[in-house]
Protein backbone atom coordinates (compact mmCIF):
# COMPACT_ATOMS: atom_id res chain seq x y z
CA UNK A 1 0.00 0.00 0.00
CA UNK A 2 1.33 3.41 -0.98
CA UNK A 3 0.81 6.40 1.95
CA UNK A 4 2.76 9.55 2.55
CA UNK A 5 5.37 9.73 3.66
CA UNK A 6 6.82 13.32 4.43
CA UNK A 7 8.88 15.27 7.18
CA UNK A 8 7.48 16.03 10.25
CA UNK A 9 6.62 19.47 11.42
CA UNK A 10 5.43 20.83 14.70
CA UNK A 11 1.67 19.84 13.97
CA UNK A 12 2.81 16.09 14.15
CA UNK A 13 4.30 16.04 18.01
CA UNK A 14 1.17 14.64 19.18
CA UNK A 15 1.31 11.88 16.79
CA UNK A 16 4.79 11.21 17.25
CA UNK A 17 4.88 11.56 20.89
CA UNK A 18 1.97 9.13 21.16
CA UNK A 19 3.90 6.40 18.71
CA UNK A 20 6.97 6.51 21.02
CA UNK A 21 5.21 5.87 24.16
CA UNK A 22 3.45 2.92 22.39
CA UNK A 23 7.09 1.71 21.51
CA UNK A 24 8.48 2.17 25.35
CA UNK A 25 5.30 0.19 26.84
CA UNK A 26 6.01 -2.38 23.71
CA UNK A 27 9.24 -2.99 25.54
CA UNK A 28 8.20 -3.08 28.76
CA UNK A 29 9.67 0.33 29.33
CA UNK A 30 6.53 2.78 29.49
CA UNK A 31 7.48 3.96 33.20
CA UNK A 32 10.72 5.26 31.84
CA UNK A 33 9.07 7.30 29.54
CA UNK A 34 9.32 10.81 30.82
CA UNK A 35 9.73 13.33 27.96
CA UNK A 36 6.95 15.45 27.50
CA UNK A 37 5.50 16.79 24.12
CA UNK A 38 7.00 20.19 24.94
CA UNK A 39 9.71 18.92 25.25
CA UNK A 40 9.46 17.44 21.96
CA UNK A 41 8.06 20.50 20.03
CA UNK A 42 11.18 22.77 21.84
CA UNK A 43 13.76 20.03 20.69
CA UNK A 44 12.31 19.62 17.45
CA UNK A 45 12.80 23.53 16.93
CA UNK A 46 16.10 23.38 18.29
CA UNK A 47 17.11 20.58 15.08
CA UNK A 48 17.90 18.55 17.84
CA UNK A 49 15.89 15.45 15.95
CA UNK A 50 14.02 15.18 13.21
CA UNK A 51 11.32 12.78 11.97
CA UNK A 52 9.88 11.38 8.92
CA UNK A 53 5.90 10.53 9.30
CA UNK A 54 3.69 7.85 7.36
CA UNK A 55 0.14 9.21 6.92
CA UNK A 56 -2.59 6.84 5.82
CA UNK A 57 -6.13 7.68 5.30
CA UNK A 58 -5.37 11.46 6.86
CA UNK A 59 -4.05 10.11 9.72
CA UNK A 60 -0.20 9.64 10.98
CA UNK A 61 0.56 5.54 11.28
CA UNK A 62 4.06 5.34 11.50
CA UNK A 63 7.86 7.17 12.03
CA UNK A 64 11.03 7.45 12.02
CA UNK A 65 12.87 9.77 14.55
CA UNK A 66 16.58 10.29 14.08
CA UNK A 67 19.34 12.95 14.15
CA UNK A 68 22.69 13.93 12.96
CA UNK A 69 25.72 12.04 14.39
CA UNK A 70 29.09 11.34 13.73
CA UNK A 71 31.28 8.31 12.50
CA UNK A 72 35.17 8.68 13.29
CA UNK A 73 36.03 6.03 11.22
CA UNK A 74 33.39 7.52 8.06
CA UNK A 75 32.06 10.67 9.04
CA UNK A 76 28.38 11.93 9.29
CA UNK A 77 25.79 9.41 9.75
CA UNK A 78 22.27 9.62 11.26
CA UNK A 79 21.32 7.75 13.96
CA UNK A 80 17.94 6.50 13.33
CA UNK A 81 16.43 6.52 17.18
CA UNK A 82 13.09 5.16 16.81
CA UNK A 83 11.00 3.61 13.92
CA UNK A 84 7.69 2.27 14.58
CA UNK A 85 4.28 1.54 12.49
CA UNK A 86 1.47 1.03 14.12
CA UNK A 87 0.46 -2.37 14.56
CA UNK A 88 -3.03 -2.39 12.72
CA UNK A 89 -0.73 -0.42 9.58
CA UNK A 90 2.23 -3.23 9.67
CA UNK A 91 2.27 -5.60 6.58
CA UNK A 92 1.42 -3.44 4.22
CA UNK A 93 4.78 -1.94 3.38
CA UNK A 94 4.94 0.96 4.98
CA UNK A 95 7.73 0.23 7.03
CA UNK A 96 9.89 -0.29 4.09
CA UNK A 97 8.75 2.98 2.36
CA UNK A 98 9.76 4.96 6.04
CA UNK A 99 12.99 3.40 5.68
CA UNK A 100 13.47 3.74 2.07
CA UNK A 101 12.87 7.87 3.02
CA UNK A 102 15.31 7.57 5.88
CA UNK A 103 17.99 6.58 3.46
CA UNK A 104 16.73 8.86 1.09
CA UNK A 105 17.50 11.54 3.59
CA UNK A 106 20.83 9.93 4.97
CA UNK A 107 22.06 10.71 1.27
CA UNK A 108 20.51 13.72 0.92
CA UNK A 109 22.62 15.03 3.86
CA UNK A 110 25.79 13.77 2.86
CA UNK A 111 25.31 11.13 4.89
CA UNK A 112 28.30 7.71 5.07
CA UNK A 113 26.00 5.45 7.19
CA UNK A 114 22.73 5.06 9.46
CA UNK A 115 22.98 3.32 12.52
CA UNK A 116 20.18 2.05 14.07
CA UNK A 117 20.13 -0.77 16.95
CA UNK A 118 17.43 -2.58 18.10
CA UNK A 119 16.67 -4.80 21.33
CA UNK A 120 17.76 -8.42 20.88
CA UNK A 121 14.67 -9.58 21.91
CA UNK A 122 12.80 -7.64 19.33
CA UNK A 123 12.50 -10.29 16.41
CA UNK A 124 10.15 -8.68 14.01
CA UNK A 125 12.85 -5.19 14.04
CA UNK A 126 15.40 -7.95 14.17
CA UNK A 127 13.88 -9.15 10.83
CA UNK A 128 12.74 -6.09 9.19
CA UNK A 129 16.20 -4.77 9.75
CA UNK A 130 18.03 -8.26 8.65
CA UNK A 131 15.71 -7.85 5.35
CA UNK A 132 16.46 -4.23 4.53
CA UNK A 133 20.29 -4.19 4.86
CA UNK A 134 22.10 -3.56 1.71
């Protein structure tokens, strides 16, 4: 299935916020998550991160967040901090088309690599991530 996928802007902190909490209680981690969404919109306006966003039917079901960092052995890279799809939007190729923008992006900024790292009990990011590779 074919959505939207486009960079976030200020409007989409709600969205985004709410997608990252769902990842931190997904691993068993929703306690820890403290950051509010002011603290998101201020960051976001300082370039601290940015985001991509997958909209389908109007409505945001999926992200990457990620930001500028730096390789000493290759140079710039982004690090790609979170990537989720909601579950009910999964399977229909919309993760791949987030992370086809990401690198997209990556090589739009000069990018060398994107680093990403997932939980090792996470199989299906284990998989996704074994099947996108290069």
């Amino acid at each position: 299935m074919k959505c939207n996928i486009r960079k976030a802007g200020p409007e989409d902190i709600p969205a985004i916020h709410d997608l990252v909490r769902e990842l931190a209680v997904y691993e068993k981690a929703g306690h820890e998550f403290v950051a509010t969404r002011e603290e998101y919109r201020q960051d976001m306006a300082d370039g601290i991160f940015q985001a991509l966003v997958a909209e389908k039917d109007g409505l945001v079901v999926g992200m990457t967040l990620y930001y500028m960092a730096y390789s000493t052995w290759k140079g710039k890279m982004l690090f790609l901090e979170d990537f989720v799809v909601k579950p009910d939007a999964r399977r229909e190729g919309i993760g791949q088309q987030l992370f086809d923008a990401l690198l997209l992006e990556a090589e739009a900024l000069g990018c060398k690599l994107v680093k990403w790292q997932v939980l090792d009990w996470n199989k299906p990011a284990i998989a996704f991530m074994r099947k996108t590779r290069p």
